[in-house]
Protein backbone atom coordinates (compact mmCIF):
# COMPACT_ATOMS: atom_id res chain seq x y z
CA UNK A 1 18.42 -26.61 141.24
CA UNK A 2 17.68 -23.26 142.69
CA UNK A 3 14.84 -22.64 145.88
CA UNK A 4 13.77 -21.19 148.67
CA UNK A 5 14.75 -23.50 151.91
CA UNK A 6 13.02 -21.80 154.98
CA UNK A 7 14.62 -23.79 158.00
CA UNK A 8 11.31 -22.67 161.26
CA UNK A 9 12.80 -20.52 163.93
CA UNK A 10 10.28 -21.30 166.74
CA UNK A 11 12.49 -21.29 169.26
CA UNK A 12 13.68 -24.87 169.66
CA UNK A 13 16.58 -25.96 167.65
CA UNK A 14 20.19 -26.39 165.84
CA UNK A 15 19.12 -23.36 163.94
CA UNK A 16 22.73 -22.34 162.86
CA UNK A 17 24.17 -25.62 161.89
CA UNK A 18 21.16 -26.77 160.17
CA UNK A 19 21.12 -23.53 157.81
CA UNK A 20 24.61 -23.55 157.37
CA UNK A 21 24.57 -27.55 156.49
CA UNK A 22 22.13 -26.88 153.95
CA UNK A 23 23.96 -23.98 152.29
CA UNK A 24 26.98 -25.56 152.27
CA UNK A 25 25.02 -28.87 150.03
CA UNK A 26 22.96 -26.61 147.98
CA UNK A 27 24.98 -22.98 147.17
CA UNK A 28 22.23 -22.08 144.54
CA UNK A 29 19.53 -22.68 147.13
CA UNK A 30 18.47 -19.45 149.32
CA UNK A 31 18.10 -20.53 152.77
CA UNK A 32 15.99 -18.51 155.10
CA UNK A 33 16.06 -19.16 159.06
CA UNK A 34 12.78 -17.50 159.58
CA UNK A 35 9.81 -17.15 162.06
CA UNK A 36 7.74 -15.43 160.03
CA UNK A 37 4.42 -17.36 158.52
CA UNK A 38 4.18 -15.62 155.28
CA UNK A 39 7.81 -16.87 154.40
CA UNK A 40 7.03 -20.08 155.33
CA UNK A 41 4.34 -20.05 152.43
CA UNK A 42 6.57 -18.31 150.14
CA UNK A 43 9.20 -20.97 150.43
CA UNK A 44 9.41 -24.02 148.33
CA UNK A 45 10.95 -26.30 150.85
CA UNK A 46 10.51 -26.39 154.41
CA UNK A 47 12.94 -27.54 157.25
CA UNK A 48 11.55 -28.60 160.94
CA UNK A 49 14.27 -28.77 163.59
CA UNK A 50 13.72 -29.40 166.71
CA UNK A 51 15.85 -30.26 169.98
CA UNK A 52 15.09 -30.15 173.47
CA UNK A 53 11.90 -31.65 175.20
CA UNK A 54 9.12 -32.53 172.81
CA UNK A 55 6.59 -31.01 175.00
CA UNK A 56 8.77 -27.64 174.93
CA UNK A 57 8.64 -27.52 171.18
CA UNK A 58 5.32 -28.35 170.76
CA UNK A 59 3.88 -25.60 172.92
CA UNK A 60 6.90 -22.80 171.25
CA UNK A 61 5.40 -24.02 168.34
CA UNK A 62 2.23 -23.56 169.06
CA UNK A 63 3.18 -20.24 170.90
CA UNK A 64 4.90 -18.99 167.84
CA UNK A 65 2.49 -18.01 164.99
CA UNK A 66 3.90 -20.77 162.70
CA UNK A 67 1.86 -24.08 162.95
CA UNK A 68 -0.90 -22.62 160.40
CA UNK A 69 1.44 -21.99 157.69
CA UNK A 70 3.67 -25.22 158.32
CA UNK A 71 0.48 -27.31 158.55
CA UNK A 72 -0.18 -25.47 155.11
CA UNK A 73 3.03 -26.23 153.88
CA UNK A 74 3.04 -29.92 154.81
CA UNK A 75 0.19 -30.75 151.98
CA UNK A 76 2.72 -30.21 149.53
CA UNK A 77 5.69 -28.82 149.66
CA UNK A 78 8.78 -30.79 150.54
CA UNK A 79 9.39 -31.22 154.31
CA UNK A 80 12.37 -32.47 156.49
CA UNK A 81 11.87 -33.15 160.05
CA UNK A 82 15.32 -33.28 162.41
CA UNK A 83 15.50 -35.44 165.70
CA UNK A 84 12.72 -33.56 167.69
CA UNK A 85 11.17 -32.53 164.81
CA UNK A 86 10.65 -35.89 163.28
CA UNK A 87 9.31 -36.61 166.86
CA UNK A 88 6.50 -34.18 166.16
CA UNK A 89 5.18 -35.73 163.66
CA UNK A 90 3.82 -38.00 165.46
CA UNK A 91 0.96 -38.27 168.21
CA UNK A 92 1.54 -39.60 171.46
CA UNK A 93 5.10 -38.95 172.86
CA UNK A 94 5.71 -40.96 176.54
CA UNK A 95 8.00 -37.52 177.59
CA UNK A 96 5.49 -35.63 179.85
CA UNK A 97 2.66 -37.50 178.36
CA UNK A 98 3.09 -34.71 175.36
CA UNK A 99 1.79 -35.33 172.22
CA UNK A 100 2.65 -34.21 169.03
CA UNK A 101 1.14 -32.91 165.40
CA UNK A 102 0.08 -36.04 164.57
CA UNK A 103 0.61 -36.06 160.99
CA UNK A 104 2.04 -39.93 160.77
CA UNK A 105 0.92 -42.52 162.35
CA UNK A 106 2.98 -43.86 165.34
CA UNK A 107 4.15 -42.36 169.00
CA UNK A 108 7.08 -41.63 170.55
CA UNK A 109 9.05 -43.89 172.88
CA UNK A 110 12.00 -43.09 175.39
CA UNK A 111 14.85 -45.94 175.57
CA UNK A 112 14.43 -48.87 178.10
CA UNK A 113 18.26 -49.96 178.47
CA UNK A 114 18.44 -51.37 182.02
CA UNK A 115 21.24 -54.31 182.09
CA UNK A 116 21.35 -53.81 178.39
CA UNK A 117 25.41 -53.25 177.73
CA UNK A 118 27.70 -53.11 174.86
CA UNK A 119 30.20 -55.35 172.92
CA UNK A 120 32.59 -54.28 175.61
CA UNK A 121 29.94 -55.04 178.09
CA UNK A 122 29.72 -51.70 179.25
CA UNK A 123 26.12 -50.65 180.36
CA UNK A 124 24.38 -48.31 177.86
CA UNK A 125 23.44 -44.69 178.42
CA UNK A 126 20.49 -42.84 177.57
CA UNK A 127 20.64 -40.45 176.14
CA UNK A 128 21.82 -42.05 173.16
CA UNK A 129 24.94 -39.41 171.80
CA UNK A 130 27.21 -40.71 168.98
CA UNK A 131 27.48 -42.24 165.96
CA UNK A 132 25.64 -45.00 164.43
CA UNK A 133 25.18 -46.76 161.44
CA UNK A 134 21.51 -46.23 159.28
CA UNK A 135 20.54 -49.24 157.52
CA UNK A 136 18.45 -48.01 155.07
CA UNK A 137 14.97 -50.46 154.96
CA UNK A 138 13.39 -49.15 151.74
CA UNK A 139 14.84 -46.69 148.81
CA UNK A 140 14.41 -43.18 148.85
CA UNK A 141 15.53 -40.30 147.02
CA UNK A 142 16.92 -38.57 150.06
CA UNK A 143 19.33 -41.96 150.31
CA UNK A 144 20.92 -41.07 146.66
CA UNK A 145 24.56 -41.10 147.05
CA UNK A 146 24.76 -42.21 150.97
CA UNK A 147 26.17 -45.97 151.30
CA UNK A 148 23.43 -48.27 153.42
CA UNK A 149 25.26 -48.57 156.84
CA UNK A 150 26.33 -45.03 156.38
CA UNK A 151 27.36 -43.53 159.74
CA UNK A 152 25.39 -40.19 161.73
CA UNK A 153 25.17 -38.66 164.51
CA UNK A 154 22.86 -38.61 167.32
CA UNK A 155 21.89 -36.83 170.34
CA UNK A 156 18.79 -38.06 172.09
CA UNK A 157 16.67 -39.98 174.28
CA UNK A 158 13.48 -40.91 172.63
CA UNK A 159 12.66 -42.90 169.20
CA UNK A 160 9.98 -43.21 166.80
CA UNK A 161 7.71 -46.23 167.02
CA UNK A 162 5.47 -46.43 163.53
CA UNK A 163 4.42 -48.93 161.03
CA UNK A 164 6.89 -50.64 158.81
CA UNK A 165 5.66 -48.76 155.73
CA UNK A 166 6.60 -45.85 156.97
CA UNK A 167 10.04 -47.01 157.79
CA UNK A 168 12.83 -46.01 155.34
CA UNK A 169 16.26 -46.32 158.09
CA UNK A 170 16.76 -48.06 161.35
CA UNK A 171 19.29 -48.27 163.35
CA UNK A 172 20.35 -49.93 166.90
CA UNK A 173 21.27 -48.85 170.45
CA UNK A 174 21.09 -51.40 172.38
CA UNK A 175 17.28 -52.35 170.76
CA UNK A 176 16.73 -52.04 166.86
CA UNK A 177 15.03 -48.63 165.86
CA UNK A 178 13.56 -46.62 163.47
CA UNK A 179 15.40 -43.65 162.49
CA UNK A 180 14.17 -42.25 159.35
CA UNK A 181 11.08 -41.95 158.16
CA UNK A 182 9.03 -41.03 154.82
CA UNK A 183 5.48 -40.30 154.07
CA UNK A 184 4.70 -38.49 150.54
CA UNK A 185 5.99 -35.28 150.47
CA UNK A 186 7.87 -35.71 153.69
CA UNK A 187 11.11 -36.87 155.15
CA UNK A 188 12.30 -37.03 158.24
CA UNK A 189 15.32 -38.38 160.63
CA UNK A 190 16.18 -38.77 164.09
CA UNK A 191 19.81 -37.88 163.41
CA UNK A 192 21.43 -34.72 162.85
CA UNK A 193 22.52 -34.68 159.32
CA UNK A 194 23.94 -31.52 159.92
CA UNK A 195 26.62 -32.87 162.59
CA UNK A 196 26.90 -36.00 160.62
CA UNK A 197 29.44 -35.17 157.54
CA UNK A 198 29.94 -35.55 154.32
CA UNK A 199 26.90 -38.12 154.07
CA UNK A 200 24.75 -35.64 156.12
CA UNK A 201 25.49 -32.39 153.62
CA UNK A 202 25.00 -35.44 150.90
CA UNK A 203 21.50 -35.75 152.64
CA UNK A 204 20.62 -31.68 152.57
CA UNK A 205 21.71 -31.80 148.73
CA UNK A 206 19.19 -34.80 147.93
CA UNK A 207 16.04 -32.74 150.29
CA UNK A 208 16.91 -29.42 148.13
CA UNK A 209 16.63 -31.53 144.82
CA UNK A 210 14.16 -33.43 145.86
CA UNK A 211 10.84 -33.47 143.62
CA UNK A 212 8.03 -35.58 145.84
């Protein structure tokens, strides 16, 4: 299936890989790294990356002419947050006491991992960097193809706290948590699909077929 992917430039994120993830999955799909608001509304699918400090992305965001036309965007086109921007779709974030869009219902948490160690009893590290394996807690289009217990990779320091229903992966370091997330016409995950693989392309290939 052929569209327009525009992956936000607003200064805070994996850009590069991201785009070139996403063209590798979908070759008929134009993908468009773009800070520009009028592409944003031309585009039929939108990607929100996002990596850094929450509070940093939320005020580039802000800072960068885009939030109208992704707000815009989010009633109905197909969206994909990545690990800070799945964060932002939140409200409250405990990093700076920042606080995000607020589109889904939930806040943002940092790890607690004092005395908490591994299998090897070696004390755990935050940030979290690695791979893990995604359980996935409820079906989902964006799963189509991907084995539950699937591995990806991570890179950060805070988590998503939100209500079950919105839920669709999990995965633990050290405490159980939730990694992926759908509401509607949005998706989003606290890994980086784009570092994460085959299964992670597998993922970009479901998002630019995907028909909320």
């Amino acid at each position: 299936m052929s569209s327009t992917i525009a992956i936000l430039d607003y200064g805070s994120g994996n850009l590069r890989s991201v785009a070139q993830a996403a063209r590798t999955a979908s070759p008929k799909s134009t993908v468009i790294i773009t800070s520009q608001p009028d592409v944003v509304r031309a585009a039929d699918r939108i990607i929100l990356p996002g990596q850094g400090a929450m509070a940093d992305c939320m005020s580039n965001l802000k800072a960068s002419g885009l939030l109208e036309a992704l707000t815009e965007a989010a009633q109905t086109k197909p969206l994909m947050g990545v690990c800070v921007g799945e964060q932002m779709l939140f409200g409250a974030a405990e990093e700076d006491a920042s606080h995000g869009l607020g589109w889904l219902q939930g806040s943002v948490v940092r790890f607690r991992l004092d005395g908490v160690t591994d299998a090897n009893g070696a004390q755990l590290k935050v940030p979290h960097m690695g791979w893990n394996a995604v359980r996935q807690t409820r079906a989902h289009p964006l799963w189509d193809g991907i084995p539950d217990e699937a591995y990806f990779y991570y890179v950060h320091s805070y988590f998503v706290q939100c209500d079950a229903a919105l839920t669709v992966g999990a995965s633990t370091y050290g405490v159980d948590f939730t990694c992926a997330v759908a509401q509607d016409n949005i998706f989003a995950v606290q890994f980086h699909p784009e570092k994460s693989g085959e299964y992670g392309l597998q993922m970009y290939r479901n998002f630019a077929e995907w028909k909320p």
